[in-house]
PDB file of N, CA and C in Angstrom:
ATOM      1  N   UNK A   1      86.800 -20.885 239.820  1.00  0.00           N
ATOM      2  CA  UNK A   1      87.863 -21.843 240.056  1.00  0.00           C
ATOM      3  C   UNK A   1      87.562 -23.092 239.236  1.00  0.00           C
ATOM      4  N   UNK A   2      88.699 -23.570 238.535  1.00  0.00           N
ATOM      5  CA  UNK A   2      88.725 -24.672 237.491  1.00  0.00           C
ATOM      6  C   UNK A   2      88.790 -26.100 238.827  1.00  0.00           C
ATOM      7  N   UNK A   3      88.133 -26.992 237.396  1.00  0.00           N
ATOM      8  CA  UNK A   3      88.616 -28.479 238.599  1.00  0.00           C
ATOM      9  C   UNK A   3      89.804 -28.828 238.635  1.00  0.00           C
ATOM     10  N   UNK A   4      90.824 -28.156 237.496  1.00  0.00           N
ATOM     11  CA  UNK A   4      92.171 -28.309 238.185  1.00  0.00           C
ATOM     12  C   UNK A   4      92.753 -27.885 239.075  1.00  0.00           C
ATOM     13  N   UNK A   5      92.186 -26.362 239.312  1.00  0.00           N
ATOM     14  CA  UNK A   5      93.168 -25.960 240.462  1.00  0.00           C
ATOM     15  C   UNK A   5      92.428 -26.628 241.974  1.00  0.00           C
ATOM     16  N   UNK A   6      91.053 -27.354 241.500  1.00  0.00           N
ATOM     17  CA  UNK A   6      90.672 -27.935 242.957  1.00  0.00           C
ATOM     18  C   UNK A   6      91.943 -29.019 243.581  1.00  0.00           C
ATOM     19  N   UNK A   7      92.494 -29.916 241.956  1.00  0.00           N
ATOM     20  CA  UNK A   7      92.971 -31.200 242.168  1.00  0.00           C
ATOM     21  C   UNK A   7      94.518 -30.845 242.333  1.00  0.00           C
ATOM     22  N   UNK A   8      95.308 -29.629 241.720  1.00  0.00           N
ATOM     23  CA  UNK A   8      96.472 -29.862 242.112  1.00  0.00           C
ATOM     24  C   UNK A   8      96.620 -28.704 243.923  1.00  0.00           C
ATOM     25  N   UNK A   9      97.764 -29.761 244.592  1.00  0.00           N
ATOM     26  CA  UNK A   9      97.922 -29.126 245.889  1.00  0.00           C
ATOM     27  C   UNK A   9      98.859 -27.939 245.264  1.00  0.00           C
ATOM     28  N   UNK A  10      98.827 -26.964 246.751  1.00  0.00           N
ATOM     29  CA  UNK A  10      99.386 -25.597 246.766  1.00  0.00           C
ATOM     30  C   UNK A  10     101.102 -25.712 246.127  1.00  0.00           C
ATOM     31  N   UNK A  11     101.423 -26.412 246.318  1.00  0.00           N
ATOM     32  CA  UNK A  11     103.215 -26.456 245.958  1.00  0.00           C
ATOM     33  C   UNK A  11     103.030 -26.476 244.845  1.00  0.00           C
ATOM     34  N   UNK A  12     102.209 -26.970 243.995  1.00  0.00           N
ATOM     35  CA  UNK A  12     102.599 -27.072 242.369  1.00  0.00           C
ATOM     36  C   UNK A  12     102.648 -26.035 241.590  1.00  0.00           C
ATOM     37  N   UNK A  13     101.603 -25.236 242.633  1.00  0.00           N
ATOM     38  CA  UNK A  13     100.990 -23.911 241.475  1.00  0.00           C
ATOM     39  C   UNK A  13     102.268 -22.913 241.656  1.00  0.00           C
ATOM     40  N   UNK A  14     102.912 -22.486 240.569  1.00  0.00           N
ATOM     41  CA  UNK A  14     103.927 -21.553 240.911  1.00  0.00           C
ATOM     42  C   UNK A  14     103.212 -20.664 240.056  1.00  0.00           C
ATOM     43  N   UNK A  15     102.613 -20.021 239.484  1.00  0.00           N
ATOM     44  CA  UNK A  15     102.225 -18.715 238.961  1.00  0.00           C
ATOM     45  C   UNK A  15     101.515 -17.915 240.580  1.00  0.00           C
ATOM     46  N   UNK A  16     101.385 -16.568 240.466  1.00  0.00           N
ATOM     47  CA  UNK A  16     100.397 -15.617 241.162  1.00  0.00           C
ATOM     48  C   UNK A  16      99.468 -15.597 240.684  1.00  0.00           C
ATOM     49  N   UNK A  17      98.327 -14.903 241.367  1.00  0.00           N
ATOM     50  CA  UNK A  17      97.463 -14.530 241.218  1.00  0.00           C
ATOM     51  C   UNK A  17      97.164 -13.524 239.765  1.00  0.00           C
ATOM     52  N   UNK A  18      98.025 -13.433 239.304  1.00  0.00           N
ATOM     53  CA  UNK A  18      97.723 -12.503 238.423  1.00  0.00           C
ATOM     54  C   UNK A  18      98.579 -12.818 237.143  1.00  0.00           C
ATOM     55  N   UNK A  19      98.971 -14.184 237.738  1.00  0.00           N
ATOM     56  CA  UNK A  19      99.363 -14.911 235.853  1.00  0.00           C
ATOM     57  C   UNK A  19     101.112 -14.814 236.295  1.00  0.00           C
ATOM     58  N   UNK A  20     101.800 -13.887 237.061  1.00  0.00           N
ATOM     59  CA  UNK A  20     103.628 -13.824 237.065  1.00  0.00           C
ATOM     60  C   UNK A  20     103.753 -15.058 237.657  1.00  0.00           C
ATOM     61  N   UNK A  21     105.005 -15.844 237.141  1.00  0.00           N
ATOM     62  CA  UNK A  21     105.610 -16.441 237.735  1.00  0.00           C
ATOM     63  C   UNK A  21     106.706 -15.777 238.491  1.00  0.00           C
ATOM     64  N   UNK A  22     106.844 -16.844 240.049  1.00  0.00           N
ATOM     65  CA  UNK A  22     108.399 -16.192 241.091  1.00  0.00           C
ATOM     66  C   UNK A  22     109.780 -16.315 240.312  1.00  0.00           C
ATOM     67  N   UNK A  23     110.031 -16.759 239.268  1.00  0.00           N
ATOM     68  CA  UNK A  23     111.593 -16.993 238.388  1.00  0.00           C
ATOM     69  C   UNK A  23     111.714 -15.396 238.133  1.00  0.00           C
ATOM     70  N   UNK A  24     112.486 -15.216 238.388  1.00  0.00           N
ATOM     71  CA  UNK A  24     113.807 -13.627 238.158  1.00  0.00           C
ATOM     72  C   UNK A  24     113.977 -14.117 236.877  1.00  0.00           C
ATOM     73  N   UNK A  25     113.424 -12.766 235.963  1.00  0.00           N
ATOM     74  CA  UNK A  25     113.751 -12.730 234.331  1.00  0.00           C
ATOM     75  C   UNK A  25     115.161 -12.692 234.610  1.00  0.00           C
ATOM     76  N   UNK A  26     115.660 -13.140 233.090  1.00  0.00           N
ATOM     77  CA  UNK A  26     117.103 -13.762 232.682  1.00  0.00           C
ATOM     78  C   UNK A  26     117.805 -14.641 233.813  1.00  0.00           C
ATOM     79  N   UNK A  27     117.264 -15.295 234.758  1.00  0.00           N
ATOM     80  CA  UNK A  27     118.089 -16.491 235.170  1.00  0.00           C
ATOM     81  C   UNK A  27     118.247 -17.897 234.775  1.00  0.00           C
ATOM     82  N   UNK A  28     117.310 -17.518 233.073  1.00  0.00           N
ATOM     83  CA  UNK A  28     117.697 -19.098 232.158  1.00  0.00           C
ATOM     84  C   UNK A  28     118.010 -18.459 231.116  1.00  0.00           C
ATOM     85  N   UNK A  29     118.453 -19.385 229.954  1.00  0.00           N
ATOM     86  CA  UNK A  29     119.267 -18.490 228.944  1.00  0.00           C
ATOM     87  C   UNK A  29     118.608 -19.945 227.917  1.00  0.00           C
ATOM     88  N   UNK A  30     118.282 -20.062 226.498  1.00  0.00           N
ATOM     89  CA  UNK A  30     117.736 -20.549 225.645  1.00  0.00           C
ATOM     90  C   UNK A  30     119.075 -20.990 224.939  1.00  0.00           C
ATOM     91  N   UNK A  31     120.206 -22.167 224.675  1.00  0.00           N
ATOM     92  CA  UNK A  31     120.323 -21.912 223.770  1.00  0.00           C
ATOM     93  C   UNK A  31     120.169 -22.206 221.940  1.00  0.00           C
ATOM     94  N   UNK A  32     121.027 -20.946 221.179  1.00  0.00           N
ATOM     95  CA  UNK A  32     119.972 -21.186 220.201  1.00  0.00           C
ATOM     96  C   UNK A  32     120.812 -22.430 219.263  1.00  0.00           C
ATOM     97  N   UNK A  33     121.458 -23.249 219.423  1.00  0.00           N
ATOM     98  CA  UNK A  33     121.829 -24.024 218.541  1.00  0.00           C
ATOM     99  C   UNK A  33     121.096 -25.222 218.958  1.00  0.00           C
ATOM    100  N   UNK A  34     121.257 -25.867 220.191  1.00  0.00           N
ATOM    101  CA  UNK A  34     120.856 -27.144 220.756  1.00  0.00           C
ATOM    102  C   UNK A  34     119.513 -26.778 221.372  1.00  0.00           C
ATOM    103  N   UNK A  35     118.853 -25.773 221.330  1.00  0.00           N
ATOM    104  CA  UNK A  35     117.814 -25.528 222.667  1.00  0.00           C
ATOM    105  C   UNK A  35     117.876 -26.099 224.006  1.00  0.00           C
ATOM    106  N   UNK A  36     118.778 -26.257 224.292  1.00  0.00           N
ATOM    107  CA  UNK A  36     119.001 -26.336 225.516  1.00  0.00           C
ATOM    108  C   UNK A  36     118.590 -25.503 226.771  1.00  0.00           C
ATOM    109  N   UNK A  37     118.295 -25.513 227.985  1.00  0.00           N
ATOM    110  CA  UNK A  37     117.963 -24.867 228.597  1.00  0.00           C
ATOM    111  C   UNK A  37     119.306 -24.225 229.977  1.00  0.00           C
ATOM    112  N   UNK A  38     120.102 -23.306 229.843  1.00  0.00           N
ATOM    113  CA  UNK A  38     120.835 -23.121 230.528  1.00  0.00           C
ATOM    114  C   UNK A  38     121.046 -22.074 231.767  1.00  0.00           C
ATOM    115  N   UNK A  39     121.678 -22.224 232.628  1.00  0.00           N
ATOM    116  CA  UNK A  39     121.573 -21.420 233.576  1.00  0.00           C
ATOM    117  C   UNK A  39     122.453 -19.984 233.474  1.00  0.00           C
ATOM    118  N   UNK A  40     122.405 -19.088 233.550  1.00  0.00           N
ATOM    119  CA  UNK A  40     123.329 -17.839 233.079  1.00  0.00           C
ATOM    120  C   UNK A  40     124.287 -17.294 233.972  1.00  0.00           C
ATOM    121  N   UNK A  41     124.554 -17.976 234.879  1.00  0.00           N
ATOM    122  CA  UNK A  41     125.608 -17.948 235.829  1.00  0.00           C
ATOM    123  C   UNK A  41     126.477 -19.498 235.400  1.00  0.00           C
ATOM    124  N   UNK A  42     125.951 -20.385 234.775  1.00  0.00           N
ATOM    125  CA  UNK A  42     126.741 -21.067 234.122  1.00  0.00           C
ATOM    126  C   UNK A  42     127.454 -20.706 232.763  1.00  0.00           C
ATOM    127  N   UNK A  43     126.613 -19.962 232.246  1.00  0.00           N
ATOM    128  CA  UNK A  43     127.382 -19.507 230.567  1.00  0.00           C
ATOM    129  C   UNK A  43     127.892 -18.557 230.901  1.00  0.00           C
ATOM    130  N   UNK A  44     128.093 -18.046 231.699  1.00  0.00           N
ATOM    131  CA  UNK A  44     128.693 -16.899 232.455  1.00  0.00           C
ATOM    132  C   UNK A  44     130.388 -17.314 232.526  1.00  0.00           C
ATOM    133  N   UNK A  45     130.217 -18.116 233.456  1.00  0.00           N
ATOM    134  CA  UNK A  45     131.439 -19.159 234.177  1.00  0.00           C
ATOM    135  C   UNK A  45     132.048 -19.900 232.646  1.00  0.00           C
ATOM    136  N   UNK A  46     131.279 -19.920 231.645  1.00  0.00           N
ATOM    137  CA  UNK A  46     131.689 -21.061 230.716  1.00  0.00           C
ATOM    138  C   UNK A  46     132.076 -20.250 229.568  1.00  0.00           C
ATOM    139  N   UNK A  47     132.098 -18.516 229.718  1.00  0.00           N
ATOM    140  CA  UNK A  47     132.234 -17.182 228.650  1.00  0.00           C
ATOM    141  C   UNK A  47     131.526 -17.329 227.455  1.00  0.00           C
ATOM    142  N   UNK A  48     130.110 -17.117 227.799  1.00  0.00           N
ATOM    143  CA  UNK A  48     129.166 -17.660 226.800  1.00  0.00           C
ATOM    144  C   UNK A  48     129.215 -18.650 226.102  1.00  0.00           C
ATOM    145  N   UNK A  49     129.979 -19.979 226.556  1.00  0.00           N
ATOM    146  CA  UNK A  49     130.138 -21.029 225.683  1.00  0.00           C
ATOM    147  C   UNK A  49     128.726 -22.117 225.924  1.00  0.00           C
ATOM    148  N   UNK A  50     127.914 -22.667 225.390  1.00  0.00           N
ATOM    149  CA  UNK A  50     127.296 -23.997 225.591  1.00  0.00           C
ATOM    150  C   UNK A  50     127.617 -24.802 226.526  1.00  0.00           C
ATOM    151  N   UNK A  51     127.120 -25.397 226.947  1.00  0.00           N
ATOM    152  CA  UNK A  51     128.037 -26.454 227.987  1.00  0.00           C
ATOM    153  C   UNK A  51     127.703 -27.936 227.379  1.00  0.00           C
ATOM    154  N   UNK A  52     126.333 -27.856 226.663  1.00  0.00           N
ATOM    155  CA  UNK A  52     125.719 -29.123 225.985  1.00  0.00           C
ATOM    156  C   UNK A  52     126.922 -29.427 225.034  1.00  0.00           C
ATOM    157  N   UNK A  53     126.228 -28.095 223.966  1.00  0.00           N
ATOM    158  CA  UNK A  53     127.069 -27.804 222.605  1.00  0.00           C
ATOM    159  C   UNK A  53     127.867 -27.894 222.036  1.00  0.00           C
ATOM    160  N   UNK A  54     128.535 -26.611 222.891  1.00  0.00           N
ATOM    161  CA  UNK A  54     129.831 -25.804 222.472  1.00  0.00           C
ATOM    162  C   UNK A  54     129.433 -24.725 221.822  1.00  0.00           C
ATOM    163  N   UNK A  55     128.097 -24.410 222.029  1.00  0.00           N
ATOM    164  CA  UNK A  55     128.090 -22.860 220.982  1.00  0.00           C
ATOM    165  C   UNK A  55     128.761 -21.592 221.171  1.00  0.00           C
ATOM    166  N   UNK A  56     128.821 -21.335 220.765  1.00  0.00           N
ATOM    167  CA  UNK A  56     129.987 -20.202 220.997  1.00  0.00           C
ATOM    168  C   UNK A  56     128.480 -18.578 221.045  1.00  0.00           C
ATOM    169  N   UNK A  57     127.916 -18.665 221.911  1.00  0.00           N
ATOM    170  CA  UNK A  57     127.005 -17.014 221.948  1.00  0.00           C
ATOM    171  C   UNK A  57     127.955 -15.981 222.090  1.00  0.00           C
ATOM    172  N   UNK A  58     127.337 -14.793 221.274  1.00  0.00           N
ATOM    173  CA  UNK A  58     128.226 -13.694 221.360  1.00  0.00           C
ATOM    174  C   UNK A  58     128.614 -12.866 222.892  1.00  0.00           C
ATOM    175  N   UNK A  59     129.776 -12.395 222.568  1.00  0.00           N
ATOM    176  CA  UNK A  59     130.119 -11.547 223.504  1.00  0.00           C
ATOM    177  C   UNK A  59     130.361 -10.013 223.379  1.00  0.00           C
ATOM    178  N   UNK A  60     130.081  -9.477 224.156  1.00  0.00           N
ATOM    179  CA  UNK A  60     129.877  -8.020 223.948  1.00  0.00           C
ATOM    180  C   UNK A  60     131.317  -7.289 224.226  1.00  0.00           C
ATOM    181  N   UNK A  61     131.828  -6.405 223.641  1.00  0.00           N
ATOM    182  CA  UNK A  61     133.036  -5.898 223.646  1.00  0.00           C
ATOM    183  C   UNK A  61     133.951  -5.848 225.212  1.00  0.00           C
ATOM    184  N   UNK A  62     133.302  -5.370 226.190  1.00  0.00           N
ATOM    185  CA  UNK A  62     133.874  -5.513 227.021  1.00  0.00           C
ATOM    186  C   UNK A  62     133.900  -6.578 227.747  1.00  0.00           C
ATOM    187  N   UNK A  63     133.329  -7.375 227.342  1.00  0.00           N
ATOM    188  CA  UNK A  63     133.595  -8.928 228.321  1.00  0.00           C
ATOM    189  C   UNK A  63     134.527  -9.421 226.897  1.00  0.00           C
ATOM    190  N   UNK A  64     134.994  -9.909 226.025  1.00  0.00           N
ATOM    191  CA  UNK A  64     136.055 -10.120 225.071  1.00  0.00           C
ATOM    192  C   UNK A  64     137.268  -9.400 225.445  1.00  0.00           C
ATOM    193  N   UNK A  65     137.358  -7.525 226.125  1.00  0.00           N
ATOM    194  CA  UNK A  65     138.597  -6.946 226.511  1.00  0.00           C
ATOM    195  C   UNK A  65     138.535  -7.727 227.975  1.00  0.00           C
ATOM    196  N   UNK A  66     137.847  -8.060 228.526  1.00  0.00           N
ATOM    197  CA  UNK A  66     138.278  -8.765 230.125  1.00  0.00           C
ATOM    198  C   UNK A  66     138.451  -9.996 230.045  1.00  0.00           C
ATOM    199  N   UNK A  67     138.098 -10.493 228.919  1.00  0.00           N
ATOM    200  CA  UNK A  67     138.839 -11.908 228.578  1.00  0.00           C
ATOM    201  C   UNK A  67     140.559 -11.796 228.296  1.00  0.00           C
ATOM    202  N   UNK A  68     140.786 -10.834 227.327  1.00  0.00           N
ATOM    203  CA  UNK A  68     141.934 -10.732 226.997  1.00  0.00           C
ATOM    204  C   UNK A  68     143.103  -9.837 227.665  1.00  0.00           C
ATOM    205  N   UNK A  69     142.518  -9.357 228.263  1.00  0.00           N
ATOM    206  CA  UNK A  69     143.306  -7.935 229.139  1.00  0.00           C
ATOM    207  C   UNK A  69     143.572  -8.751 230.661  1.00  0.00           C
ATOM    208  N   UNK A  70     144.714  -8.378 231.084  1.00  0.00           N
ATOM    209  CA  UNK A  70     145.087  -8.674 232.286  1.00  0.00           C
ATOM    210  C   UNK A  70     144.360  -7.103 233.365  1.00  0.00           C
ATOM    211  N   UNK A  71     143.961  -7.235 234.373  1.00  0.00           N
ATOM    212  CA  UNK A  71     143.201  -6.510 235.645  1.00  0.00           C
ATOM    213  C   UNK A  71     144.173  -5.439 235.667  1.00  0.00           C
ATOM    214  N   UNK A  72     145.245  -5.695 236.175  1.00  0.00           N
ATOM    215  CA  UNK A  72     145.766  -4.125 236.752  1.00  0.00           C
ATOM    216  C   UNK A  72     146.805  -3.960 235.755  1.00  0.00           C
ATOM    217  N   UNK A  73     147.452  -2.575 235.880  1.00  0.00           N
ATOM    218  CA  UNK A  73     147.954  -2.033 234.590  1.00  0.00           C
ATOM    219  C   UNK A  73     147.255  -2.097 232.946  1.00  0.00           C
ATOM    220  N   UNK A  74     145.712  -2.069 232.845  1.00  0.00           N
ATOM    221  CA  UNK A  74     145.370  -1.823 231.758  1.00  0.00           C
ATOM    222  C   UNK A  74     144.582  -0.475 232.136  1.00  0.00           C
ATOM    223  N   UNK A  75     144.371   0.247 230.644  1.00  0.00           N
ATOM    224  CA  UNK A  75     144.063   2.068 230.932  1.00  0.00           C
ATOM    225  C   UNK A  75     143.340   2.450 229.652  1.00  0.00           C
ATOM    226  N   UNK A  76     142.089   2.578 230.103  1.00  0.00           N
ATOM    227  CA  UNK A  76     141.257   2.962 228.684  1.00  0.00           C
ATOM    228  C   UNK A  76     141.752   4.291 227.959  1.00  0.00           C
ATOM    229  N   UNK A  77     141.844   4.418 226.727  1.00  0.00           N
ATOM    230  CA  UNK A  77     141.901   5.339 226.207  1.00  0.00           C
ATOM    231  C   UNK A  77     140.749   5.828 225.641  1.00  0.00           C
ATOM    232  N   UNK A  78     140.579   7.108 225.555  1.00  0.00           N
ATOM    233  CA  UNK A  78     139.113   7.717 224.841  1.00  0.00           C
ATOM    234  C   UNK A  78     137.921   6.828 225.340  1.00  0.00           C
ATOM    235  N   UNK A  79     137.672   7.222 226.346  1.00  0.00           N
ATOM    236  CA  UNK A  79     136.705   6.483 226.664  1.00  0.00           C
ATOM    237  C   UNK A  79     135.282   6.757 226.529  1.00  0.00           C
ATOM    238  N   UNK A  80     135.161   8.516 226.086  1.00  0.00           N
ATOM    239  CA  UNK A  80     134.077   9.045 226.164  1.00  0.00           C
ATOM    240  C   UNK A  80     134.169   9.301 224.653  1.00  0.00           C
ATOM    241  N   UNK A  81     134.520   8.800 223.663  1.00  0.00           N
ATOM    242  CA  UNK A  81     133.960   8.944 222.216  1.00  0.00           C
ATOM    243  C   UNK A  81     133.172   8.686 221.604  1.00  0.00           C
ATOM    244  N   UNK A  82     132.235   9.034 221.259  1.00  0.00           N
ATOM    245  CA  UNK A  82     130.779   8.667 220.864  1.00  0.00           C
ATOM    246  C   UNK A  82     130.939   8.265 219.529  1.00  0.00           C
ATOM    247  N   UNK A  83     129.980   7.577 218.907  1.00  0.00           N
ATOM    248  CA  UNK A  83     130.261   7.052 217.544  1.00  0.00           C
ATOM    249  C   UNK A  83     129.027   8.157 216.460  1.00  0.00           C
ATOM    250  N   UNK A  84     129.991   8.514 215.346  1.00  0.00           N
ATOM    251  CA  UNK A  84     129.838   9.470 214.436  1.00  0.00           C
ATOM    252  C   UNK A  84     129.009   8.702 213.172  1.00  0.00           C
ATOM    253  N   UNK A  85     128.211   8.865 212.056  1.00  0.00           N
ATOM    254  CA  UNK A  85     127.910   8.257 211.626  1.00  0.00           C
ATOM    255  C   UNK A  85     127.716   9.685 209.967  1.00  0.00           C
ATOM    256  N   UNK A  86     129.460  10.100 209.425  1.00  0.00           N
ATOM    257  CA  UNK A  86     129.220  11.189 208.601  1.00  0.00           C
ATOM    258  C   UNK A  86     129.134  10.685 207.331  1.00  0.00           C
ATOM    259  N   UNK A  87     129.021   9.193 206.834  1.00  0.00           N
ATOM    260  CA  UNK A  87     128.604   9.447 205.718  1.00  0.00           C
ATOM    261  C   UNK A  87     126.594   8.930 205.448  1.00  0.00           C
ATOM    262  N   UNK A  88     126.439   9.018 206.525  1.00  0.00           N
ATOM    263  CA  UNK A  88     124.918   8.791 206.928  1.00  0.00           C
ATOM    264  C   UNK A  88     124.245   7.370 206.093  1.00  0.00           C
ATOM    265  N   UNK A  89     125.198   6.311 206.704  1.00  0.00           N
ATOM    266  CA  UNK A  89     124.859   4.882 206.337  1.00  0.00           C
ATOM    267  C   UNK A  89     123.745   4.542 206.980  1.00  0.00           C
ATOM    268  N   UNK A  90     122.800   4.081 205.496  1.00  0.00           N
ATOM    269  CA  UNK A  90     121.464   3.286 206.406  1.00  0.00           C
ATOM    270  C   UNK A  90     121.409   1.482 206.255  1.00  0.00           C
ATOM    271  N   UNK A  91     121.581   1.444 207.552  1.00  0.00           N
ATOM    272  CA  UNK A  91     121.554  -0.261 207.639  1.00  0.00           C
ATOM    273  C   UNK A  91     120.252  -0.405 208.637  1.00  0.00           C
ATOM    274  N   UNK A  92     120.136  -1.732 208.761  1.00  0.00           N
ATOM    275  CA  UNK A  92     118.640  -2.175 209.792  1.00  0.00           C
ATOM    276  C   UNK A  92     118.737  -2.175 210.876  1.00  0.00           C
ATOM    277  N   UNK A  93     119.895  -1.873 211.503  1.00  0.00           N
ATOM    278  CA  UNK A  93     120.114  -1.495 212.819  1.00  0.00           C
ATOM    279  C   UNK A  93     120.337   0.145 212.915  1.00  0.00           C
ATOM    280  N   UNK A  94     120.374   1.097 213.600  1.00  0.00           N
ATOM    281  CA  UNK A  94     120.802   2.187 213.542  1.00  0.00           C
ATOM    282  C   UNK A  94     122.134   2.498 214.467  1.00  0.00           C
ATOM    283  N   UNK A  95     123.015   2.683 214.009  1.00  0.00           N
ATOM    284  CA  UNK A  95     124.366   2.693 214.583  1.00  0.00           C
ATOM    285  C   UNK A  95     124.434   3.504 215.896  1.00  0.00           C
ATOM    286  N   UNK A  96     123.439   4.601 216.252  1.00  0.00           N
ATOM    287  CA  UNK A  96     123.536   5.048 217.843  1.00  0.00           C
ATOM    288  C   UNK A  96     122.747   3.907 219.193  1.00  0.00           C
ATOM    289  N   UNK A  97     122.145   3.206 218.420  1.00  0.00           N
ATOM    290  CA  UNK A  97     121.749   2.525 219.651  1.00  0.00           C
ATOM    291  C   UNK A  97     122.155   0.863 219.609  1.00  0.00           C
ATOM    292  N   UNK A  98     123.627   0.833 218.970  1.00  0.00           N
ATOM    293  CA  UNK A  98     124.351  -0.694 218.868  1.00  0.00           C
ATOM    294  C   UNK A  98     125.225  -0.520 219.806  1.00  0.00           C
TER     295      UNK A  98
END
């Protein structure tokens, strides 16, 4: 035992015993223009926007169609089409796991 952990009281120490901190991964969000530190139920609420900023973080296809699509009376089409890749393009991502 260090002489710090003699000098700080029990409330301060938030790590365990074994180095984890109690924070639930992804309940802060970095962002990357301002570094700001944000909450993800706020950029959530704010559709990935900044709240400092205004950065605009990406959105993933189906939160952009539930932005734009009204709830009832919309109807996926082809929903189970997998993506084909026949002229066998190599980029730095690999197109089955985007």
């Amino acid at each position: 035992m260090s002489w710090l952990d003699k000098i700080l009281p029990p409330k301060i120490k938030n790590r365990g015993k074994d180095g984890s901190s109690n924070v639930p991964e992804g309940l802060w969000r970095k962002c990357p223009s301002c570094s700001a530190t944000v909450y993800s139920t706020e950029l959530q609420q704010n559709n990935q926007v900044c709240p400092k900023c205004n950065h605009h973080n990406p959105l993933s296809a189906r939160q952009r169609l539930n932005l734009l699509l009204d709830e009832e009376g919309r109807e996926e089409v082809a929903g189970n089409v997998k993506p084909t890749d026949p002229l066998k393009f190599k980029d730095s991502k690999n197109i089955r796991t985007v």
